[in-house]
N, C-alpha and C. Protein backbone atom coordinates (compact mmCIF):
# COMPACT_ATOMS: atom_id res chain seq x y z
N UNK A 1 13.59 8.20 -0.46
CA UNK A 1 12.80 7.18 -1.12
C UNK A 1 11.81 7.84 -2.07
N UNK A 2 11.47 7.12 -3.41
CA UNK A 2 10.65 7.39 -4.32
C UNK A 2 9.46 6.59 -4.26
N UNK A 3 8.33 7.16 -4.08
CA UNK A 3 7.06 6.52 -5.04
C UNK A 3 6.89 5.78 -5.58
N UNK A 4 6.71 4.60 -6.08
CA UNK A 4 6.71 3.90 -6.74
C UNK A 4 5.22 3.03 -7.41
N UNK A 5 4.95 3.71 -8.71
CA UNK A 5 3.50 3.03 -9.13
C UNK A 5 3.02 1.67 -9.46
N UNK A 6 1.96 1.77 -8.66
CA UNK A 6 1.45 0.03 -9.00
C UNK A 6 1.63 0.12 -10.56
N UNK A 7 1.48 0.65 -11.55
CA UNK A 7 1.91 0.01 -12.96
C UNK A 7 2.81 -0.42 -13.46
N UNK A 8 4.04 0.40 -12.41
CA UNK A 8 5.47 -0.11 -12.45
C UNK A 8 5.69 -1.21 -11.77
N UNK A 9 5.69 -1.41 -10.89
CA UNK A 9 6.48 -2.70 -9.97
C UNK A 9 5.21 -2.55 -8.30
N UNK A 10 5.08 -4.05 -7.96
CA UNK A 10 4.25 -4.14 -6.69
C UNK A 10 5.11 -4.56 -5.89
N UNK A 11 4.73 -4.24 -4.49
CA UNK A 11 5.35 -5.02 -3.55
C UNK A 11 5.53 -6.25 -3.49
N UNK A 12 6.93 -6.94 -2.86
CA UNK A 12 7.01 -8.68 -2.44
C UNK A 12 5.54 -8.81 -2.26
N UNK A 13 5.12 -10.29 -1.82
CA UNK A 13 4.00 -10.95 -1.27
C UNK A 13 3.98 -10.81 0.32
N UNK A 14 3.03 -10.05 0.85
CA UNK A 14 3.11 -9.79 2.32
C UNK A 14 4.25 -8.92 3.36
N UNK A 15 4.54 -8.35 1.91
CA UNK A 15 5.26 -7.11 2.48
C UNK A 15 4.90 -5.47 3.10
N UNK A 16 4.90 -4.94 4.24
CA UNK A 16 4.36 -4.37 4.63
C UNK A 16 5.19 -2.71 4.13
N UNK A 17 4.32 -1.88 3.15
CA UNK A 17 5.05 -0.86 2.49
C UNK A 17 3.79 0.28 3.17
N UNK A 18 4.19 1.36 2.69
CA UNK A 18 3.69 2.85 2.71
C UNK A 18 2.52 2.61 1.20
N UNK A 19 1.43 2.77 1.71
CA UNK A 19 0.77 2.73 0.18
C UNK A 19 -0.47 4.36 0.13
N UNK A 20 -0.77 4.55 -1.18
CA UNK A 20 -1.03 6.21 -1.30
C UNK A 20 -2.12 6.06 -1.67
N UNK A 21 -3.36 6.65 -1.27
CA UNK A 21 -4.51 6.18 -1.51
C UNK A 21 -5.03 7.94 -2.27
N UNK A 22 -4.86 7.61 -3.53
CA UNK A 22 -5.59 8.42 -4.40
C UNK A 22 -6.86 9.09 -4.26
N UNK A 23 -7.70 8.16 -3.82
CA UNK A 23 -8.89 8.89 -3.79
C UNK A 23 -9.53 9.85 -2.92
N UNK A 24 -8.78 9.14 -1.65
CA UNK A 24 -8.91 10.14 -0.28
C UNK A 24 -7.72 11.10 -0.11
N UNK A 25 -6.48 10.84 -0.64
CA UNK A 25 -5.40 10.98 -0.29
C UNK A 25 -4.86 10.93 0.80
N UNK A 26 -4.70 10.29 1.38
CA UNK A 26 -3.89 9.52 2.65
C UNK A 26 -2.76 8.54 1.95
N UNK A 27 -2.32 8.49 3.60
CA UNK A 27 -1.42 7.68 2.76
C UNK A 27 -1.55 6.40 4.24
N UNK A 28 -1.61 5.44 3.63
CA UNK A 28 -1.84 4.12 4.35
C UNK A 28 -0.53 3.06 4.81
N UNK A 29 -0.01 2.51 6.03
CA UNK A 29 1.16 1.33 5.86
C UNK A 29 -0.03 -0.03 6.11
N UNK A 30 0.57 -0.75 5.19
CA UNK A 30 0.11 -1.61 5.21
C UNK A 30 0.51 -2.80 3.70
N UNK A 31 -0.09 -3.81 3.73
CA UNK A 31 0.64 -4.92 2.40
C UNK A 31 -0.51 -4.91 1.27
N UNK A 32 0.16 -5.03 0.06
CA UNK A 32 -1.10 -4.90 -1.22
C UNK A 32 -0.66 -6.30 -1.75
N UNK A 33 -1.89 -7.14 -1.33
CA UNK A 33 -2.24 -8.07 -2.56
C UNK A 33 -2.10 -7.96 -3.94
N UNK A 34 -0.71 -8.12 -4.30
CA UNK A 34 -0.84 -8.13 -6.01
C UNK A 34 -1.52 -8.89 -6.64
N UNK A 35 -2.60 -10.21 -6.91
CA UNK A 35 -3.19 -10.29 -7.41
C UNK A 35 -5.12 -9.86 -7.53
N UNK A 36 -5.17 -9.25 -6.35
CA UNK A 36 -6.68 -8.68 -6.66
C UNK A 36 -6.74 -6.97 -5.77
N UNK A 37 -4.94 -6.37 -5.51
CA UNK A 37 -5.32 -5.33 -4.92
C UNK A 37 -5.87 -5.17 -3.44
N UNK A 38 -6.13 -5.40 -2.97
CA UNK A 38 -6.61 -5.60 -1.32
C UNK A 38 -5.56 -5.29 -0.74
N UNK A 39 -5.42 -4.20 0.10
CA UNK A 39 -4.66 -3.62 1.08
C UNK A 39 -4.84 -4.34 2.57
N UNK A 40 -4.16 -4.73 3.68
CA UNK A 40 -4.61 -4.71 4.70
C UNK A 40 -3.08 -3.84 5.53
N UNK A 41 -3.78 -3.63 6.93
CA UNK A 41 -2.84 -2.89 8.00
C UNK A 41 -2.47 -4.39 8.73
N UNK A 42 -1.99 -3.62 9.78
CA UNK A 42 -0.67 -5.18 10.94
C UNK A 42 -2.03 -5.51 11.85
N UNK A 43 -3.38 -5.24 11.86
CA UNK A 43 -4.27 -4.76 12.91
C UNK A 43 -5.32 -5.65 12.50
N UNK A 44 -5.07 -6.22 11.11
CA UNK A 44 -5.96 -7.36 10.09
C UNK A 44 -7.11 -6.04 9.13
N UNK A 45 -7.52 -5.08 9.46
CA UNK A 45 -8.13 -4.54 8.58
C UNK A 45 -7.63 -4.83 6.87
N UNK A 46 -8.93 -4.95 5.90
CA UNK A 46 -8.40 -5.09 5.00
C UNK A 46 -9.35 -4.52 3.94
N UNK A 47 -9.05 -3.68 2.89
CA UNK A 47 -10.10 -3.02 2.23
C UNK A 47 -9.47 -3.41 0.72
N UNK A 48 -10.89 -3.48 -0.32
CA UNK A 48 -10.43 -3.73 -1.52
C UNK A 48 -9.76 -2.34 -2.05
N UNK A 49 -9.00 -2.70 -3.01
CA UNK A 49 -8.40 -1.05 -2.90
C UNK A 49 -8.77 -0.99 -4.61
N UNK A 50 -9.90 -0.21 -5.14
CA UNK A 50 -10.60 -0.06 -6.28
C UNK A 50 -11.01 1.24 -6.33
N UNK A 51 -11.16 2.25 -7.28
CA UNK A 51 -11.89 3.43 -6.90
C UNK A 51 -13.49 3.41 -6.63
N UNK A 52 -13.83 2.37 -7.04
CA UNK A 52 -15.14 1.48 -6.81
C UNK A 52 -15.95 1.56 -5.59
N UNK A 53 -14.45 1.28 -4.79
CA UNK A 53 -14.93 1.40 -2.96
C UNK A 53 -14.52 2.37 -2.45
N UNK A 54 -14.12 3.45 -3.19
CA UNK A 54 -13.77 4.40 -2.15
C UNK A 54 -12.30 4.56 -2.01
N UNK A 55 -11.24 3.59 -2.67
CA UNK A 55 -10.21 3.69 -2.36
C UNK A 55 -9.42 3.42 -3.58
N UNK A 56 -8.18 3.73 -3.79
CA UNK A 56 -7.67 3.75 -5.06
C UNK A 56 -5.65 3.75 -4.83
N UNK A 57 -5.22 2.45 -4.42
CA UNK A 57 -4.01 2.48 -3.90
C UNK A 57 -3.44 2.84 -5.72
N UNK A 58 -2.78 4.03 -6.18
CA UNK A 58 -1.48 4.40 -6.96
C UNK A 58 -0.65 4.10 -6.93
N UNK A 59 0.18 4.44 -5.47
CA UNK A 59 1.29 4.17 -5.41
C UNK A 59 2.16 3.40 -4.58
N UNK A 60 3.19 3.46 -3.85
CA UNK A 60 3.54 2.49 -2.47
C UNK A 60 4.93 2.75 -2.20
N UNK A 61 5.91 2.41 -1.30
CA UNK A 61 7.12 2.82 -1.11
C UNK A 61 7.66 1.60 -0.24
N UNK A 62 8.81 1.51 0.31
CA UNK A 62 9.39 0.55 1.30
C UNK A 62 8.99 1.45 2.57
N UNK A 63 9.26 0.75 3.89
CA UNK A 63 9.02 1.12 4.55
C UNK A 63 10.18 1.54 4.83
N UNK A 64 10.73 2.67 6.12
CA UNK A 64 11.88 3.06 6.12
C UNK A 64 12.39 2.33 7.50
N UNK A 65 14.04 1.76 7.91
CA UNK A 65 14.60 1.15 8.22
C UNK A 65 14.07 1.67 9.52
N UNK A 66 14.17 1.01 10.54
CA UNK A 66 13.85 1.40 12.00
C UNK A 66 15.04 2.01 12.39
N UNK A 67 14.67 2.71 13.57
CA UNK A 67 15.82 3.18 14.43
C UNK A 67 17.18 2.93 14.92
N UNK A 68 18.10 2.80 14.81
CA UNK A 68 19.42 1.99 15.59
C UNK A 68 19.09 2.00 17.23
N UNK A 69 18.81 3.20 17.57
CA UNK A 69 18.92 3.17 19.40
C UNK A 69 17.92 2.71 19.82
């Protein structure tokens, strides 16, 4: 799987992807609000994702298929 930049293409609506947080560099799972950016995890945390606050989602990926066994 490739990277894929928020300038290029965002995730579905409430889709839960791999997202890359630039500023800290981590890398976060969790769903990005395409219209104002806001990340949250499955746990309800939810942070604006701006370099503003500290956080700066770039990029994002699918998540990868679960296990068969």
């Amino acid at each position: 799987m490739e990277w894929i930049s928020v300038n290029e293409a965002l995730p579905e609506k409430d889709e839960y992807v791999i997202l890359f947080d630039k500023s800290l560099s981590l890398v976060h799972e969790g769903k990005l609000s395409c219209s104002d950016y806001y990340y949250s995890d499955r746990v309800g945390y939810s942070k604006k994702a701006t370099e503003d606050d500290g956080c700066e989602i770039t990029h994002w990926m699918p998540l990868p298929a679960p296990p068969k066994d």
